[in-house]
C-alpha atoms as a PDB file:
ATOM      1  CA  UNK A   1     -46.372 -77.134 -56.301  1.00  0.00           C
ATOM      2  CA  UNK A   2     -48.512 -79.164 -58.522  1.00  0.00           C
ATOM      3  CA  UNK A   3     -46.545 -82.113 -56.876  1.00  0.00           C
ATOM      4  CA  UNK A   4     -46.869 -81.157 -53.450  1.00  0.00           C
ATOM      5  CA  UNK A   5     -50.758 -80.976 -54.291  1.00  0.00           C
ATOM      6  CA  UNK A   6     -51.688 -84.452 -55.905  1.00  0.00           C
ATOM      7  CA  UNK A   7     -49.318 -85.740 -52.920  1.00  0.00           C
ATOM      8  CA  UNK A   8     -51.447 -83.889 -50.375  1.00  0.00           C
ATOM      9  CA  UNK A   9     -54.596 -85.074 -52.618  1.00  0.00           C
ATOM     10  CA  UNK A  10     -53.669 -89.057 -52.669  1.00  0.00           C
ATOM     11  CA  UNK A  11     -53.043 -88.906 -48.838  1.00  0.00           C
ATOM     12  CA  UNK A  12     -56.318 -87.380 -47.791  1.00  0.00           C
ATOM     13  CA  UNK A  13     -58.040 -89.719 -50.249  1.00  0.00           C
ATOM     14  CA  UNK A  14     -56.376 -92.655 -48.537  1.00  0.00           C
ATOM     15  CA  UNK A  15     -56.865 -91.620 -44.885  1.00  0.00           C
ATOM     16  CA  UNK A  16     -60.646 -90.991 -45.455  1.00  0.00           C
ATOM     17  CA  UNK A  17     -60.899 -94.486 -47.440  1.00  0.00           C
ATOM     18  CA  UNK A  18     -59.057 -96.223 -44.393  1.00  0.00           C
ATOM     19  CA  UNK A  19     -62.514 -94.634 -41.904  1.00  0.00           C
ATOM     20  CA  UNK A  20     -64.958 -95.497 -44.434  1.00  0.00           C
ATOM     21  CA  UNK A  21     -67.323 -98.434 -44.213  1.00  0.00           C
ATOM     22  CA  UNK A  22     -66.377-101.311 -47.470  1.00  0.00           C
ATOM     23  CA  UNK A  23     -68.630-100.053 -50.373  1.00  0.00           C
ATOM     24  CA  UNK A  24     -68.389 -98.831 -53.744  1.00  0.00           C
ATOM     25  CA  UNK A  25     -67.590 -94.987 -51.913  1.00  0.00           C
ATOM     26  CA  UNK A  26     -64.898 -96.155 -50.062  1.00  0.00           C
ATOM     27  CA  UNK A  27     -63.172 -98.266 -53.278  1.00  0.00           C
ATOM     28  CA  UNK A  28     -63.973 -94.966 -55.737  1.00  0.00           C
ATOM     29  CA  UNK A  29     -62.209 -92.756 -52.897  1.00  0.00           C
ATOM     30  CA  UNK A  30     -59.382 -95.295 -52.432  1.00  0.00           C
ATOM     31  CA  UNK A  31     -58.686 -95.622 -56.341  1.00  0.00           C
ATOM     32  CA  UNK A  32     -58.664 -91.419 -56.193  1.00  0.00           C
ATOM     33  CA  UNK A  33     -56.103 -91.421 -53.882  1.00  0.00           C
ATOM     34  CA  UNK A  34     -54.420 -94.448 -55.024  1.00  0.00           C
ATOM     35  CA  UNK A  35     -53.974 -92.977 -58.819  1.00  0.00           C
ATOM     36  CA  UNK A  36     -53.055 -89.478 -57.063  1.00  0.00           C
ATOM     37  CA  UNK A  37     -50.183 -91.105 -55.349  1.00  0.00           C
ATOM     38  CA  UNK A  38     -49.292 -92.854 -58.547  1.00  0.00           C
ATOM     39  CA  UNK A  39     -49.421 -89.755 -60.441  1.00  0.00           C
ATOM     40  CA  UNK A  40     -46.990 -87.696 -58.044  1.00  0.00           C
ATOM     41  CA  UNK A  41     -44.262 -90.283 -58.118  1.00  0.00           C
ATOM     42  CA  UNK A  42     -44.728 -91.031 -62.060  1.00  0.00           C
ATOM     43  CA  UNK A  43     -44.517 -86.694 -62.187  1.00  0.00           C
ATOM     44  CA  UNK A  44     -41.858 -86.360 -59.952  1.00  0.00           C
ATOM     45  CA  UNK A  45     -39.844 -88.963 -61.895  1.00  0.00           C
ATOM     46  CA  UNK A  46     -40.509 -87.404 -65.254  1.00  0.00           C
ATOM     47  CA  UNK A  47     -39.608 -83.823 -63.621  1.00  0.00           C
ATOM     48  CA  UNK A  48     -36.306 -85.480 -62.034  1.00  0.00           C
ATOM     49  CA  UNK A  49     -35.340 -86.961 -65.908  1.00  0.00           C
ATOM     50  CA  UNK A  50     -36.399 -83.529 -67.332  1.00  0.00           C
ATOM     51  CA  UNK A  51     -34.382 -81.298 -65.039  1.00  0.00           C
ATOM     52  CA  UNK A  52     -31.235 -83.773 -65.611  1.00  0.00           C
ATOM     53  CA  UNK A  53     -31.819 -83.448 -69.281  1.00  0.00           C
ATOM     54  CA  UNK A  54     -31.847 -79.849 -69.535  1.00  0.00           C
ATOM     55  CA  UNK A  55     -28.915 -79.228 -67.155  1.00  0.00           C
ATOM     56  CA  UNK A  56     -26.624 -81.853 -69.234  1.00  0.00           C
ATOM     57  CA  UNK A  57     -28.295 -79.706 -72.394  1.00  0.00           C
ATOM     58  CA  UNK A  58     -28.285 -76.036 -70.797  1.00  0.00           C
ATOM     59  CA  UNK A  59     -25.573 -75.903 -68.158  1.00  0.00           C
ATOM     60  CA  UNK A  60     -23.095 -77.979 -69.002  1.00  0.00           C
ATOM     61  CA  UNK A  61     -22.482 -76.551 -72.194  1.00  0.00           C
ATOM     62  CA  UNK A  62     -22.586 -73.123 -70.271  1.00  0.00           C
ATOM     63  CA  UNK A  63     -20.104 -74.303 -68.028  1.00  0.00           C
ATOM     64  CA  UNK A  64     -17.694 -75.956 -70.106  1.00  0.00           C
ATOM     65  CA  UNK A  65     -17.481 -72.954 -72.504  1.00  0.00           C
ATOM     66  CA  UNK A  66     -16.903 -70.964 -69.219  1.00  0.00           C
ATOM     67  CA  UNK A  67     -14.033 -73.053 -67.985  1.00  0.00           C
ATOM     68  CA  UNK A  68     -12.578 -72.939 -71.435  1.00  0.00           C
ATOM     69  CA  UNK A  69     -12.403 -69.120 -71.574  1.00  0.00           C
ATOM     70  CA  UNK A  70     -10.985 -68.604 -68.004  1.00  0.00           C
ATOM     71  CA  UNK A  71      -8.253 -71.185 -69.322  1.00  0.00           C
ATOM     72  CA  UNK A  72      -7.764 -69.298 -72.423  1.00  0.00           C
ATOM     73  CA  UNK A  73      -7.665 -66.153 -70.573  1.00  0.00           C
ATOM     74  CA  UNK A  74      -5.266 -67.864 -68.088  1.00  0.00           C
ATOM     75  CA  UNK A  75      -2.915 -69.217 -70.420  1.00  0.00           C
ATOM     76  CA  UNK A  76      -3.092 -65.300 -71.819  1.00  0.00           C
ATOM     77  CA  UNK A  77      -1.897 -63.808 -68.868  1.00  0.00           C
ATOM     78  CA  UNK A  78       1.281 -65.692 -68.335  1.00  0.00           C
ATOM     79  CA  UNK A  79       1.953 -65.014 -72.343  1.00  0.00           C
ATOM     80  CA  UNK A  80       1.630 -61.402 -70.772  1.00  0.00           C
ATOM     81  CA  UNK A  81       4.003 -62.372 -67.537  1.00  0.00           C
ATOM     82  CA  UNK A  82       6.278 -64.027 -69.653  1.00  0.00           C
ATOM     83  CA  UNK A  83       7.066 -61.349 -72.739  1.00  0.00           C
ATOM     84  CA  UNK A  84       6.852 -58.216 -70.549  1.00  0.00           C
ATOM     85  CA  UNK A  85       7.885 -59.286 -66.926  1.00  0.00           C
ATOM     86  CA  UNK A  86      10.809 -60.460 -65.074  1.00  0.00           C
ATOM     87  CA  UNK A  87      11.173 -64.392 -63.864  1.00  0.00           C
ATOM     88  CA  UNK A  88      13.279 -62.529 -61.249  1.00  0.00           C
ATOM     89  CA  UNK A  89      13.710 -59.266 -59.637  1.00  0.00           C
ATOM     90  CA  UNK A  90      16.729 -58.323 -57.195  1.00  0.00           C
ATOM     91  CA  UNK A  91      16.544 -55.280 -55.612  1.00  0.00           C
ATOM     92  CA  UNK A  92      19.665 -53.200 -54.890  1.00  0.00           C
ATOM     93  CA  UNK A  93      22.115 -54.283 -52.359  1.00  0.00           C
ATOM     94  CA  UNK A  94      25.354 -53.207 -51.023  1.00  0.00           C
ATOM     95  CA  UNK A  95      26.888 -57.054 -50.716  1.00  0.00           C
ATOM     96  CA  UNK A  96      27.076 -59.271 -53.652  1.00  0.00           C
ATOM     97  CA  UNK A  97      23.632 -61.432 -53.528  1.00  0.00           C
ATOM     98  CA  UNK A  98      24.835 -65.243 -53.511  1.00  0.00           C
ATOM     99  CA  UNK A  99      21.431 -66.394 -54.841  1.00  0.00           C
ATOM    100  CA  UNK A 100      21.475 -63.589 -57.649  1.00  0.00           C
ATOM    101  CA  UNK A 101      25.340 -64.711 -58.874  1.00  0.00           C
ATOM    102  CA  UNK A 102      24.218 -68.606 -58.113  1.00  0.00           C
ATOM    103  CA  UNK A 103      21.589 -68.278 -60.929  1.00  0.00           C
ATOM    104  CA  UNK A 104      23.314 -66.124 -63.074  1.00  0.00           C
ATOM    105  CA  UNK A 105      26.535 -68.690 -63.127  1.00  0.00           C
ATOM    106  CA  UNK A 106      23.917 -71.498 -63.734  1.00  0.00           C
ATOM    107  CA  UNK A 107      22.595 -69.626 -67.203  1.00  0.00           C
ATOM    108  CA  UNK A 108      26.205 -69.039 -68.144  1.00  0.00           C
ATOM    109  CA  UNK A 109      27.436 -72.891 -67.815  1.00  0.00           C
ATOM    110  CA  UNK A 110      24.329 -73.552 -70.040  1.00  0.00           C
ATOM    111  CA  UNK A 111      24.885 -71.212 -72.519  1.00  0.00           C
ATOM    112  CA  UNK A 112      26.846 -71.057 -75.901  1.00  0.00           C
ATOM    113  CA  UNK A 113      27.121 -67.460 -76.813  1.00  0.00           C
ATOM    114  CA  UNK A 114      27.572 -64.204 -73.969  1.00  0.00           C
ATOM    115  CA  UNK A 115      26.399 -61.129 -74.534  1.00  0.00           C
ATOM    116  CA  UNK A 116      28.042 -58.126 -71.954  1.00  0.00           C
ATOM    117  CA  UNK A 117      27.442 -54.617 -72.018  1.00  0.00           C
ATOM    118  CA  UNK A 118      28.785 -52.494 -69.634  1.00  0.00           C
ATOM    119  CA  UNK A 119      31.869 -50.637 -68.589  1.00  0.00           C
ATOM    120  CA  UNK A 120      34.910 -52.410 -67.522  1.00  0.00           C
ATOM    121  CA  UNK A 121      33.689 -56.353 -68.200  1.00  0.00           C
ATOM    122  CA  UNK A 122      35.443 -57.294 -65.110  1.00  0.00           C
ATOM    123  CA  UNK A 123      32.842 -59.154 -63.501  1.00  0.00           C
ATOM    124  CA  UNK A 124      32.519 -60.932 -66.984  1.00  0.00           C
ATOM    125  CA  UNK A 125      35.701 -61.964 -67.282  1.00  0.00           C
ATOM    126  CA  UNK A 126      35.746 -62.936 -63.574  1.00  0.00           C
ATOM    127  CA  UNK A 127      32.461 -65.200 -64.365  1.00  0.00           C
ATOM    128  CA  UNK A 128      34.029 -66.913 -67.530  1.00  0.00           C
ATOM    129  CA  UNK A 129      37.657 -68.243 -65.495  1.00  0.00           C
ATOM    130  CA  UNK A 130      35.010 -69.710 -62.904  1.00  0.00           C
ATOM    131  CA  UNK A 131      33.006 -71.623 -65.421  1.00  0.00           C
ATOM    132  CA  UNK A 132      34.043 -74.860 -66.862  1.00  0.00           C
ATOM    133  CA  UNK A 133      32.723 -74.884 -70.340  1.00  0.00           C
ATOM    134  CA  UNK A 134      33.786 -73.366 -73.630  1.00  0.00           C
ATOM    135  CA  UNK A 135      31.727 -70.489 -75.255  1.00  0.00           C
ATOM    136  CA  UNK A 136      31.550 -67.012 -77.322  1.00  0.00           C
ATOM    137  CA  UNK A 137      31.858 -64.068 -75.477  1.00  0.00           C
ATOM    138  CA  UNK A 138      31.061 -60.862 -77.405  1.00  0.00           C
ATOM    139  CA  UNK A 139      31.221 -57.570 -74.967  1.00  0.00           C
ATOM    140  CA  UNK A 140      30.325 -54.006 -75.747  1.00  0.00           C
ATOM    141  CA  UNK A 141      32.486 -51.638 -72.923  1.00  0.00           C
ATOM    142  CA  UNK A 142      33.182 -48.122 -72.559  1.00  0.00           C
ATOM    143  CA  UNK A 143      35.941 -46.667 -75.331  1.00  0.00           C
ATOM    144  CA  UNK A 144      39.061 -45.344 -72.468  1.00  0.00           C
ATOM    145  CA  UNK A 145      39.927 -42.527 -75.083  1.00  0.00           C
ATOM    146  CA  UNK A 146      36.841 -40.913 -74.636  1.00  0.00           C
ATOM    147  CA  UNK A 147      36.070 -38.899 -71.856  1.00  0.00           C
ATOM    148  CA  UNK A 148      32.206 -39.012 -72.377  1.00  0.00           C
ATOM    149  CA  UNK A 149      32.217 -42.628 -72.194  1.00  0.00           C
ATOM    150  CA  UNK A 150      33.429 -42.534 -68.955  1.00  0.00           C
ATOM    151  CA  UNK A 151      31.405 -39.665 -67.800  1.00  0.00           C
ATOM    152  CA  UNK A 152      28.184 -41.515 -67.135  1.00  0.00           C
ATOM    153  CA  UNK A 153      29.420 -43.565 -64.797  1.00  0.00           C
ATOM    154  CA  UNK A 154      31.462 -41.213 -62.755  1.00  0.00           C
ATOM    155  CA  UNK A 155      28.431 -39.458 -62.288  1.00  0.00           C
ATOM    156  CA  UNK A 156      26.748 -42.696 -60.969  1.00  0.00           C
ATOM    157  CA  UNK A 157      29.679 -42.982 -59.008  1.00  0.00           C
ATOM    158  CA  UNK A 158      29.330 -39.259 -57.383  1.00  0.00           C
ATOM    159  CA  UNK A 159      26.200 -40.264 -55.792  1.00  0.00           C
ATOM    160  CA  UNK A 160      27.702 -43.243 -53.511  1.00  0.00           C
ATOM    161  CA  UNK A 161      31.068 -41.870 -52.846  1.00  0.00           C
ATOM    162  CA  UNK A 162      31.893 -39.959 -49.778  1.00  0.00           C
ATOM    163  CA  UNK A 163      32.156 -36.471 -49.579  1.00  0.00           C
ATOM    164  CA  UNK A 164      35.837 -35.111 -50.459  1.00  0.00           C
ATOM    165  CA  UNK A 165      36.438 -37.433 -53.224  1.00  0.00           C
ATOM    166  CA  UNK A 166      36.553 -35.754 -56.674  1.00  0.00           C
ATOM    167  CA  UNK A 167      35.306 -36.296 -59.898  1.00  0.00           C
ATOM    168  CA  UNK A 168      39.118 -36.566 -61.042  1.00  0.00           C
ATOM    169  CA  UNK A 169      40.008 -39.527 -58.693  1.00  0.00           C
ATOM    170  CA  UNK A 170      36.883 -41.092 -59.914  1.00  0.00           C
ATOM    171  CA  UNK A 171      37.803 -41.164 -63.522  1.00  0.00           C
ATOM    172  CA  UNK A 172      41.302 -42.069 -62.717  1.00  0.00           C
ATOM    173  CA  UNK A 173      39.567 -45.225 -60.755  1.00  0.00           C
ATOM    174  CA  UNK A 174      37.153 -45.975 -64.116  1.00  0.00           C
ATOM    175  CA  UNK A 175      40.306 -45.903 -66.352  1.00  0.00           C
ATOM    176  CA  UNK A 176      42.225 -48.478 -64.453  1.00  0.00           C
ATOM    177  CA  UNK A 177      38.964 -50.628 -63.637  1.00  0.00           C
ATOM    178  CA  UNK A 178      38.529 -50.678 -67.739  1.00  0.00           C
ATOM    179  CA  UNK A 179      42.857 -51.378 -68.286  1.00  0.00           C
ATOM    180  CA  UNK A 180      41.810 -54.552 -65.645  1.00  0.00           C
ATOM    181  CA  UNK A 181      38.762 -55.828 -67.432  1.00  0.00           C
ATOM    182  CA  UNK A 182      41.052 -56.116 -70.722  1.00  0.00           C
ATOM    183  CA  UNK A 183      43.373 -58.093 -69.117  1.00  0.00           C
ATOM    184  CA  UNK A 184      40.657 -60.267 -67.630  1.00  0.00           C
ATOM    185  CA  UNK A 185      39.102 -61.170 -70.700  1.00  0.00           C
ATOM    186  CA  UNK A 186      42.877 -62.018 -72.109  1.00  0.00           C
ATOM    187  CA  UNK A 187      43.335 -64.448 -69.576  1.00  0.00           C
ATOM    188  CA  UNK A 188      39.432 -65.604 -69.635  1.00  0.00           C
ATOM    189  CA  UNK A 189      40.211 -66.373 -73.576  1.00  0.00           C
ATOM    190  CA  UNK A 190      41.065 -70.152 -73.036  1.00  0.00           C
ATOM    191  CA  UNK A 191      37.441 -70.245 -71.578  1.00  0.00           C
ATOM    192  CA  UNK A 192      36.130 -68.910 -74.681  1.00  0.00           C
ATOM    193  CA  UNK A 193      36.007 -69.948 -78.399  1.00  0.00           C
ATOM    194  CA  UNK A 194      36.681 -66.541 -79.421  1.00  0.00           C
ATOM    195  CA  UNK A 195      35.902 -63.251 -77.470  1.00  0.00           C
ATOM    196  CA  UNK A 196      35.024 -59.880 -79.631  1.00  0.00           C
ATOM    197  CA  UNK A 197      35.201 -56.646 -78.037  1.00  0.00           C
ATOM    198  CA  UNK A 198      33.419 -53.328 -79.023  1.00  0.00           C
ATOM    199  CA  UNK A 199      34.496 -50.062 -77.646  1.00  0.00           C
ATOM    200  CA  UNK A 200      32.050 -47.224 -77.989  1.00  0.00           C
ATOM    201  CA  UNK A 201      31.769 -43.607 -77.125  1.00  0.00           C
ATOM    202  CA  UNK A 202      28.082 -43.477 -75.201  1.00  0.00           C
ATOM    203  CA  UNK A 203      27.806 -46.678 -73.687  1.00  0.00           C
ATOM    204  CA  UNK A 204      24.239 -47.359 -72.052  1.00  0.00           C
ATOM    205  CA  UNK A 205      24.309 -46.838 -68.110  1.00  0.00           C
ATOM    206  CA  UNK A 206      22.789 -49.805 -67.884  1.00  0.00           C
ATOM    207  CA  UNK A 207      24.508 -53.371 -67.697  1.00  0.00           C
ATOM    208  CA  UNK A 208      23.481 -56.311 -70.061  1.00  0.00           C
ATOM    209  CA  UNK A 209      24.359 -59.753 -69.617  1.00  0.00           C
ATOM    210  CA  UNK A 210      22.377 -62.095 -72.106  1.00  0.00           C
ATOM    211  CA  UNK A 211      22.847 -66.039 -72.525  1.00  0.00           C
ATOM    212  CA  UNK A 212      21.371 -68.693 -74.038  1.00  0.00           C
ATOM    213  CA  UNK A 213      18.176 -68.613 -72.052  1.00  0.00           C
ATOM    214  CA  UNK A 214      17.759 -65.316 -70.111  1.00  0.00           C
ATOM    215  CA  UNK A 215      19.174 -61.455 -70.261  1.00  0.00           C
ATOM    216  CA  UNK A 216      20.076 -59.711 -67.025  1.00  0.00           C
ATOM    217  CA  UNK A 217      19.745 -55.366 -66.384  1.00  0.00           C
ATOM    218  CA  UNK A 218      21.425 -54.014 -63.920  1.00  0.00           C
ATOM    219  CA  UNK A 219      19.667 -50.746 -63.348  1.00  0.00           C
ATOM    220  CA  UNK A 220      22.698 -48.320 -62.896  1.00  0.00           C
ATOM    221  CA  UNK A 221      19.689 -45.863 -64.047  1.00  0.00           C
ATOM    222  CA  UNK A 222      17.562 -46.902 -61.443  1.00  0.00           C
ATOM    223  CA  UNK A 223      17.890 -43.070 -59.173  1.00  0.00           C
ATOM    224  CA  UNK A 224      17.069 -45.512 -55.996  1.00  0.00           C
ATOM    225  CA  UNK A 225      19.394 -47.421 -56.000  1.00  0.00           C
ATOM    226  CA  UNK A 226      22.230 -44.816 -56.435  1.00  0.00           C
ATOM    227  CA  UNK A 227      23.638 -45.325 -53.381  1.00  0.00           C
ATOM    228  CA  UNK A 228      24.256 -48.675 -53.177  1.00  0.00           C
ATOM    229  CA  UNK A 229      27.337 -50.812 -54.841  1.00  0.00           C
ATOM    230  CA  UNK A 230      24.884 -53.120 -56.511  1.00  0.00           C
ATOM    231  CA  UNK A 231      21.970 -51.558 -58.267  1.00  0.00           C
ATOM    232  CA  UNK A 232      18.302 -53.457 -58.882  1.00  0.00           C
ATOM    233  CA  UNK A 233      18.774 -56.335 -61.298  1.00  0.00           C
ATOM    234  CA  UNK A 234      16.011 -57.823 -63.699  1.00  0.00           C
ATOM    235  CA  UNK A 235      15.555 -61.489 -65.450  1.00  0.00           C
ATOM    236  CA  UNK A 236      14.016 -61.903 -68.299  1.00  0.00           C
ATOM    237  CA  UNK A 237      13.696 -64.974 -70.213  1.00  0.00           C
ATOM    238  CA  UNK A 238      14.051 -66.028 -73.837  1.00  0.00           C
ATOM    239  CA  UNK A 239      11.400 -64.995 -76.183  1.00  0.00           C
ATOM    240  CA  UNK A 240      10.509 -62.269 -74.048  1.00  0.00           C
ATOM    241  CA  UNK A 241       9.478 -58.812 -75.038  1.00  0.00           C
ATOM    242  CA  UNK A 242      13.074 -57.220 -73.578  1.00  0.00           C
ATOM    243  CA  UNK A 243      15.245 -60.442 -74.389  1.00  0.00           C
ATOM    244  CA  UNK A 244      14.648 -59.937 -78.412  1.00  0.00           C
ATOM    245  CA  UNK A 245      14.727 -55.892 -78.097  1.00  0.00           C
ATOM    246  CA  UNK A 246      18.038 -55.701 -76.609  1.00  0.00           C
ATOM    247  CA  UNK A 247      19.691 -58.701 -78.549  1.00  0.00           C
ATOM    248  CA  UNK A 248      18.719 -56.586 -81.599  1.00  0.00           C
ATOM    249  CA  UNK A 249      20.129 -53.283 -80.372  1.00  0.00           C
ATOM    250  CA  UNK A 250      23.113 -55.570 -79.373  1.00  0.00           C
ATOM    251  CA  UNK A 251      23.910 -56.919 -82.317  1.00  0.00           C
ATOM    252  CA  UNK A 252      23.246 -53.707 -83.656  1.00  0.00           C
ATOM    253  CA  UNK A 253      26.331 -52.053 -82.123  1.00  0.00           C
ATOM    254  CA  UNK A 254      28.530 -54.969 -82.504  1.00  0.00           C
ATOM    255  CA  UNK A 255      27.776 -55.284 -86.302  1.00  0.00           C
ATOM    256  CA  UNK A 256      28.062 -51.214 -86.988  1.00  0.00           C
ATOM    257  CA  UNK A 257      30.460 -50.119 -89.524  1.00  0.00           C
ATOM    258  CA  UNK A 258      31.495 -47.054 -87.522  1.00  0.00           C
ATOM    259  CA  UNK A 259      32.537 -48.906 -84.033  1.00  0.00           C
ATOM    260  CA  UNK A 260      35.962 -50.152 -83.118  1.00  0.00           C
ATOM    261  CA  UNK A 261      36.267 -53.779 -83.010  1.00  0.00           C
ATOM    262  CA  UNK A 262      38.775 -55.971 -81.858  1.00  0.00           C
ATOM    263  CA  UNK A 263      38.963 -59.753 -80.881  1.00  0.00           C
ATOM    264  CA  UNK A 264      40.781 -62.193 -78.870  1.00  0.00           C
ATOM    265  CA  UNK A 265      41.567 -65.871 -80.038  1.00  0.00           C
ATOM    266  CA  UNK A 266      42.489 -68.342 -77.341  1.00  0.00           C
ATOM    267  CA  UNK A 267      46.024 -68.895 -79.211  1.00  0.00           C
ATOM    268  CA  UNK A 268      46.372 -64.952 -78.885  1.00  0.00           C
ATOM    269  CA  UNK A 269      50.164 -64.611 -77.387  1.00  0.00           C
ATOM    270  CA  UNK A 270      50.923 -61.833 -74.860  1.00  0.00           C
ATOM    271  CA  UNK A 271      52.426 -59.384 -77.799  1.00  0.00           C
ATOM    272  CA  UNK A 272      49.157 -59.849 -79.587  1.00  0.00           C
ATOM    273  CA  UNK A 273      47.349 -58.409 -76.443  1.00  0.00           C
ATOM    274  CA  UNK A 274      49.760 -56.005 -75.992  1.00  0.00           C
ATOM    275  CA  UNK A 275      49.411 -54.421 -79.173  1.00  0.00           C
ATOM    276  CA  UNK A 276      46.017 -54.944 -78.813  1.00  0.00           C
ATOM    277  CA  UNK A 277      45.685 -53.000 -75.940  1.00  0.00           C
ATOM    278  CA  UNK A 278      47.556 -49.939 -77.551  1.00  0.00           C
ATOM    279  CA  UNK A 279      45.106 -49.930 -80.057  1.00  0.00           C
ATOM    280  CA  UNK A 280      42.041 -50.064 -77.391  1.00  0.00           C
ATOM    281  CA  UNK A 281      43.659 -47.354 -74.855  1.00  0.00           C
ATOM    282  CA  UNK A 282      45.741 -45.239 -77.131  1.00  0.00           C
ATOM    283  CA  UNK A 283      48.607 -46.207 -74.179  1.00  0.00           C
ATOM    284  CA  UNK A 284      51.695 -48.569 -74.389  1.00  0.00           C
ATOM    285  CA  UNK A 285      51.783 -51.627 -71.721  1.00  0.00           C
ATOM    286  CA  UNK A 286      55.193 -52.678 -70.541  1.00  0.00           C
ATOM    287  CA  UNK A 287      55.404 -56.388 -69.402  1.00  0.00           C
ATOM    288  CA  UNK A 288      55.814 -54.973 -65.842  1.00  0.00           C
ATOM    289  CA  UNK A 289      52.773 -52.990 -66.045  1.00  0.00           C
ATOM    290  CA  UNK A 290      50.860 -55.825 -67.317  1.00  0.00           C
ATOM    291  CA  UNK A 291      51.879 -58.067 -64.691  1.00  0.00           C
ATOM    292  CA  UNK A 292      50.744 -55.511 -62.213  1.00  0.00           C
ATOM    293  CA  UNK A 293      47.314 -55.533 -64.031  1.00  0.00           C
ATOM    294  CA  UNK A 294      47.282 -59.103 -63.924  1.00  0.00           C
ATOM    295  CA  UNK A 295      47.943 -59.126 -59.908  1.00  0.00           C
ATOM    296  CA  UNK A 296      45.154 -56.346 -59.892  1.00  0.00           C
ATOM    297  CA  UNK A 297      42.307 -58.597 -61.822  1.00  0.00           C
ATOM    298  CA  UNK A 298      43.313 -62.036 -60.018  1.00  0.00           C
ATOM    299  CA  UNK A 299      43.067 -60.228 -56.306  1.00  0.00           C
ATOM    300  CA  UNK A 300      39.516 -58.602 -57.807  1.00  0.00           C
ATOM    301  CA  UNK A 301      38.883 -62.132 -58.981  1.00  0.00           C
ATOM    302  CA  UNK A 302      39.331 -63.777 -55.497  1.00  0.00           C
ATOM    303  CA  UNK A 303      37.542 -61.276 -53.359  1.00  0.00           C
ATOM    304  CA  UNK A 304      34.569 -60.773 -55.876  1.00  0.00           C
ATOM    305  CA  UNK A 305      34.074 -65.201 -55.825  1.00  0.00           C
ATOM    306  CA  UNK A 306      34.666 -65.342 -51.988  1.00  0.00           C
ATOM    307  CA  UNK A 307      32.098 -62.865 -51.546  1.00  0.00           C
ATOM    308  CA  UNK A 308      29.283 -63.466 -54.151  1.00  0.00           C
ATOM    309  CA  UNK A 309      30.116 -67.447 -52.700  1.00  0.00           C
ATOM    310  CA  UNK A 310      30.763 -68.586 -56.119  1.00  0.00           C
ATOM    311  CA  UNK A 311      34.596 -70.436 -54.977  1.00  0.00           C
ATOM    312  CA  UNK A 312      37.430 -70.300 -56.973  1.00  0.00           C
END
């Protein structure tokens, strides 16, 4: 304002000098408006370097700590994403997802150790003869002596199945799905530096598969997806919050005193299985029964890679 008014001062000072008749009035009125005008710019220069000063001195600051907190708070957040959420989520499906097995075969070629808990490990063992690289496979699966190990997933099973099929034929089904995932991971041992096996009792419902770099959860929990073949599947990455929790309760159950362990060594000969598999099952396998199994896990093998797109 007090601009506006020296400015409006100096030019009314110089347009009544410019009518005025040469005298000492006319020079005293020019001079008025002449230091006016001079005034104005000289204030308006010091109130341009004064403003510039204070906003390098007041804003800037103000600013800069600004953008460092919403950085802070950024870099925060994905901490958060990172330790408590999934890179990936795939929702339940009744197909094998090629981009969910795609991803899952790219974290086992770069791992070194593999983690599986579930109930049968056939898809595990399926997964290691399709891989090209040697690693340790340790695998927590239902015990076949006991019938509340296989309970929980009959029940999962009751959900999908049609009616007129009984819980009987299920279990029956469960039994022979666990006798082919042992002979799986016999044949997947060349793939594998060693590969240690845990039976237990109350096996989660839940599938784990943990590498290197990532865990996957196959929500056989999930109630939603009960009625599909392939329930909702989470990723989680190393370091997260669920990657350390279940590689502790993992190792947990494969280091207890009061589980039954047992292990494969890629030299192991056919009569080491077999008597390895009496000890697992509590039943004797003839050579023509294991060949059958065999046939069984190879024609699983095939179908599961030709449909998940994986080749082999």
């Amino acid at each position: 304002m007090l601009l506006l008014i020296l400015i409006v001062v100096a030019g009314v000072s110089l347009l009544i000098s410019s009518a005025m008749s040469p005298g000492t009035g006319k020079t005293l009125v020019s001079a008025l408006g002449t230091g006016t005008l001079i005034s104005a710019v000289v204030g308006f220069g010091q109130t341009l370097i004064t403003a510039t000063a204070s906003q390098k001195a007041l804003v800037a600051p103000v600013i800069e700590e600004s953008r460092r907190a919403l950085q802070e708070l950024s870099a925060e957040y994905r901490s958060l994403n990172r330790e408590f959420f999934p890179t990936h989520v795939f929702e339940a499906t009744t197909d094998p997802d090629p981009a969910f097995n795609r991803l899952m075969m790219a974290d086992l070629n770069a791992t070194r150790q593999c983690f599986f808990r579930g109930f049968s490990a056939r898809h595990a063992a399926a997964r290691l003869l399709l891989s090209h690289t040697e690693r340790e496979l340790r695998a927590v699966i239902a015990d076949p002596r006991d019938a509340s190990a296989i309970s929980g997933r009959a029940r999962y099973l009751l959900r999908r199945e049609e009616s007129g099929v009984d819980y009987e034929t299920i279990q029956n089904r469960l039994h022979n799905e666990i006798w082919i995932g042992l002979v799986g991971l016999y044949l997947a041992r060349s793939h594998c530096a060693q590969v240690d096996i845990t039976v237990v009792s109350d096996p989660p419902l839940d599938r784990l598969e943990m590498f290197d770099d990532s865990v996957w959860l196959t929500l056989y929990s999930d109630i939603g997806g009960a009625t599909t073949l392939y329930p909702r599947t989470l990723r989680f990455t190393e370091g997260s919050f669920m990657y350390n929790m279940e590689r502790a309760e993992f190792l947990r159950v494969c280091n207890s005193r009061s589980g039954r362990h047992f292990q494969i060594m890629p030299d192991s000969t056919r009569q080491d299985f077999l008597a390895l598999f009496e000890k697992i099952t509590g039943s004797r396998l003839s050579e023509e029964q294991f060949g059958e199994l065999e046939g069984k896990f190879h024609a699983f093998r095939r179908e599961f890679s030709a449909v998940a797109e994986l080749g082999g």
